[in-house]
Protein backbone atom coordinates (compact mmCIF):
# COMPACT_ATOMS: atom_id res chain seq x y z
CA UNK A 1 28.79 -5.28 23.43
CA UNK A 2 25.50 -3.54 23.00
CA UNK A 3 22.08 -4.69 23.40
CA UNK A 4 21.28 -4.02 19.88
CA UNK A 5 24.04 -6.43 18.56
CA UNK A 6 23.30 -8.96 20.84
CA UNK A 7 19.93 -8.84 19.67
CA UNK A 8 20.46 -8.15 15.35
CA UNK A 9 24.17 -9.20 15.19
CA UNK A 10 25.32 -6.53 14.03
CA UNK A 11 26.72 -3.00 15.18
CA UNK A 12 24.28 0.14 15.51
CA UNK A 13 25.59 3.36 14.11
CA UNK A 14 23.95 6.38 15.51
CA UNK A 15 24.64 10.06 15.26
CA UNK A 16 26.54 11.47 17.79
CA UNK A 17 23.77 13.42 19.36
CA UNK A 18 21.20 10.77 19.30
CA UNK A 19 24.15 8.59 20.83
CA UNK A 20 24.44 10.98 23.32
CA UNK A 21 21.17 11.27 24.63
CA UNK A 22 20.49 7.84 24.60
CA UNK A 23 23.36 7.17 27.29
CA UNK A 24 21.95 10.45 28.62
CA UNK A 25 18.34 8.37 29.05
CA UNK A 26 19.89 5.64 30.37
CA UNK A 27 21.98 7.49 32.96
CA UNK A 28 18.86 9.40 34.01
CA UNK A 29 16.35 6.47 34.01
CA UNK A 30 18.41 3.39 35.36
CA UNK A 31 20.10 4.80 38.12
CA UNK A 32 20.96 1.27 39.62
CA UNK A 33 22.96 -0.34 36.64
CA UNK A 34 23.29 -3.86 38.40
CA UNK A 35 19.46 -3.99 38.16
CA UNK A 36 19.17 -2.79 34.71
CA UNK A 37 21.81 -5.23 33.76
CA UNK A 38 19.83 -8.11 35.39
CA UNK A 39 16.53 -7.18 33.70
CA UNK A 40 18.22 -7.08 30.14
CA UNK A 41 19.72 -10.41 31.18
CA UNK A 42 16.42 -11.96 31.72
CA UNK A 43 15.04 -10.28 28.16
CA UNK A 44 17.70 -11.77 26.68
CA UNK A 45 17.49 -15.30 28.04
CA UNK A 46 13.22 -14.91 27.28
CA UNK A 47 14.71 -13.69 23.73
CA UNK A 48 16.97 -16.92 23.15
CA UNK A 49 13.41 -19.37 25.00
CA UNK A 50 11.60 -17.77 22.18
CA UNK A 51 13.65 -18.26 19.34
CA UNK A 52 14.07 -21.32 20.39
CA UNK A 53 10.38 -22.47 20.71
CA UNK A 54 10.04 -20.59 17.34
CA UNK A 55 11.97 -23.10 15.92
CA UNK A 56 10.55 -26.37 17.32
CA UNK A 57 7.47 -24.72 15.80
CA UNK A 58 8.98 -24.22 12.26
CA UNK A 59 10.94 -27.77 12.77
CA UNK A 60 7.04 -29.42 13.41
CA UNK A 61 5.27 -27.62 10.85
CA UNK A 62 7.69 -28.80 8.32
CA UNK A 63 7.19 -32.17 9.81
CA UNK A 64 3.43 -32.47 9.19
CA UNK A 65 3.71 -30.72 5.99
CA UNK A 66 6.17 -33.34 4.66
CA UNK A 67 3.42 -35.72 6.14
CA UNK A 68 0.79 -33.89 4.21
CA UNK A 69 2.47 -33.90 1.17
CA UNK A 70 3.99 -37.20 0.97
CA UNK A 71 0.12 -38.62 1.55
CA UNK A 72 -0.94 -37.13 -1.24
CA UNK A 73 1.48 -38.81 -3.90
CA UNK A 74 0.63 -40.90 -6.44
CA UNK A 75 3.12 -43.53 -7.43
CA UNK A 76 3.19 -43.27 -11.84
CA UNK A 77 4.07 -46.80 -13.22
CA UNK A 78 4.99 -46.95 -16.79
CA UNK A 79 5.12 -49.73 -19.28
CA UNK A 80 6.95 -49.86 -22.45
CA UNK A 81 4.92 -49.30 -25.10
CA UNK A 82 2.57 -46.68 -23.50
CA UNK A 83 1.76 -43.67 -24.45
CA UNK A 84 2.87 -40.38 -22.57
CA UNK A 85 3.34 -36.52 -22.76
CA UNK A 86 6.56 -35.09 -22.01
CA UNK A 87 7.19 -32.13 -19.71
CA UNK A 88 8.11 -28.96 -21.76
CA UNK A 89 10.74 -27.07 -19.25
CA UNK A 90 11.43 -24.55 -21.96
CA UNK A 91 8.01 -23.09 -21.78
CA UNK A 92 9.18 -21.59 -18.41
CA UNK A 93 11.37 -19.15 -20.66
CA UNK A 94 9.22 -17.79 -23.36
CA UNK A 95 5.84 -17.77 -21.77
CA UNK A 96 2.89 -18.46 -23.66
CA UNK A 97 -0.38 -17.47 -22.14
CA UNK A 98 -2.76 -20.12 -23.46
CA UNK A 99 0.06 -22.64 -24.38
CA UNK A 100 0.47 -26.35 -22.83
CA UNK A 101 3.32 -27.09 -20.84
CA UNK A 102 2.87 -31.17 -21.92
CA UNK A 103 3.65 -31.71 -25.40
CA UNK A 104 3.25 -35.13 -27.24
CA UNK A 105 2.08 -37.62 -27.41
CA UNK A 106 5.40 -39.97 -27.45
CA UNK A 107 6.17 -43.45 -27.29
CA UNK A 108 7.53 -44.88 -24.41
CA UNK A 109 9.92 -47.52 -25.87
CA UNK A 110 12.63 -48.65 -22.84
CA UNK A 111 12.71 -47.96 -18.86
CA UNK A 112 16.21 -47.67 -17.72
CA UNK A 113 17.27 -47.48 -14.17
CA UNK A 114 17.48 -44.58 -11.75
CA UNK A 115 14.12 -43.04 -13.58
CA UNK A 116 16.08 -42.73 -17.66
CA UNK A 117 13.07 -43.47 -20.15
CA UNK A 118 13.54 -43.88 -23.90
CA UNK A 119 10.99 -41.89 -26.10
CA UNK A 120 9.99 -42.75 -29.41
CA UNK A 121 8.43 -39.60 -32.12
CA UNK A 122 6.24 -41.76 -34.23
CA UNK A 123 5.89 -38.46 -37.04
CA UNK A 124 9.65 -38.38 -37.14
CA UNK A 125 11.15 -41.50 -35.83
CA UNK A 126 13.37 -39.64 -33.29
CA UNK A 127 14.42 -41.25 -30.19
CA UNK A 128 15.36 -39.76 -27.05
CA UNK A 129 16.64 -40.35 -23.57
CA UNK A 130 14.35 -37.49 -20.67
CA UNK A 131 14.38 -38.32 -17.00
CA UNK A 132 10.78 -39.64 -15.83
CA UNK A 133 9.82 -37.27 -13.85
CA UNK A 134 9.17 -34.92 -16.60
CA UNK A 135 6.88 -37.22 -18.18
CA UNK A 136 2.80 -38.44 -17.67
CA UNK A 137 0.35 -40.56 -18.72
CA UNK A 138 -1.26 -39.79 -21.95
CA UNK A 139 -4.98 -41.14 -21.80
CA UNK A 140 -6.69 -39.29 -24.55
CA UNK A 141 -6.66 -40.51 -28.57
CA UNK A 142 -3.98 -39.15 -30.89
CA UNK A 143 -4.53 -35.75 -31.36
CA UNK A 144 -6.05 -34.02 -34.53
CA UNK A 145 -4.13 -30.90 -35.32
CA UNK A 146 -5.38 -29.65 -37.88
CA UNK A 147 -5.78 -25.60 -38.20
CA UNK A 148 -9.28 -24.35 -39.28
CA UNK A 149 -9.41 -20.97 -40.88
CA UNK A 150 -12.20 -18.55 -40.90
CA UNK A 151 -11.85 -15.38 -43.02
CA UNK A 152 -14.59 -12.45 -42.25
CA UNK A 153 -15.25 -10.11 -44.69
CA UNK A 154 -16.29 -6.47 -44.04
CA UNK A 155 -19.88 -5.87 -43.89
């Protein structure tokens, strides 16, 4: 097995002539093979100590990030009757630049368990089931939309 698949896992394919004067090199450099073999013994074992600290490292920063992160969440409590803005997940495919991802607001008429809400459209009447995690508090006032116009005329 060579040295580079111990180290990448996989084989290394080399031109013959480069091939050649590699193990030419090595002939020439490392005269005393049992030594050479010893010394790439102990790179390897400092290899496999550092991989392995490398991933107590990765396995702790993941740790306090989870920490971090998990601090910083706010439990949402919803009561029937309240009303929120709903998560648009479509947005994601035809991108608006100056659109909002939250469209409503909606009615929140029934909490089910395992996170189900029941919305109500007030314009429409329509009721729907969405997971609650797609949905938020609304705090503002019902929204005016209406469209204003301006026409400009050529000087």
């Amino acid at each position: 097995m060579s040295p580079y698949k111990l180290v990448f896992g996989k084989a290394c394919h080399l031109p013959v002539e480069l091939e050649h004067k590699a193990y030419w090199a090595i002939k020439r450099l490392n005269l005393d093979l049992e030594a050479s073999g010893e010394k790439r013994m102990l790179q390897l074992n400092e290899l496999e100590e550092f991989r392995r600290y490398s991933y107590e490292n990765a396995k702790f920063y993941k740790e306090k990030t989870k920490q971090w992160h998990d601090k910083r969440i706010h439990p949402r409590s919803f009561e029937e009757g309240q009303q929120v803005l709903l998560f648009n997940s479509r947005l994601k495919l035809f991108p608006g630049k100056l659109k909002s991802c939250w469209v409503g607001p909606f009615k929140l008429l029934k909490i089910h368990p395992f996170g189900v809400v029941d919305l109500l459209e007030e314009k429409t009447g329509y009721k729907f089931k969405v997971n609650g995690q797609r949905i938020k508090h609304y705090w503002g006032e019902p929204l005016a939309r209406m469209k204003v116009t301006t026409t400009l005329k050529d000087p």
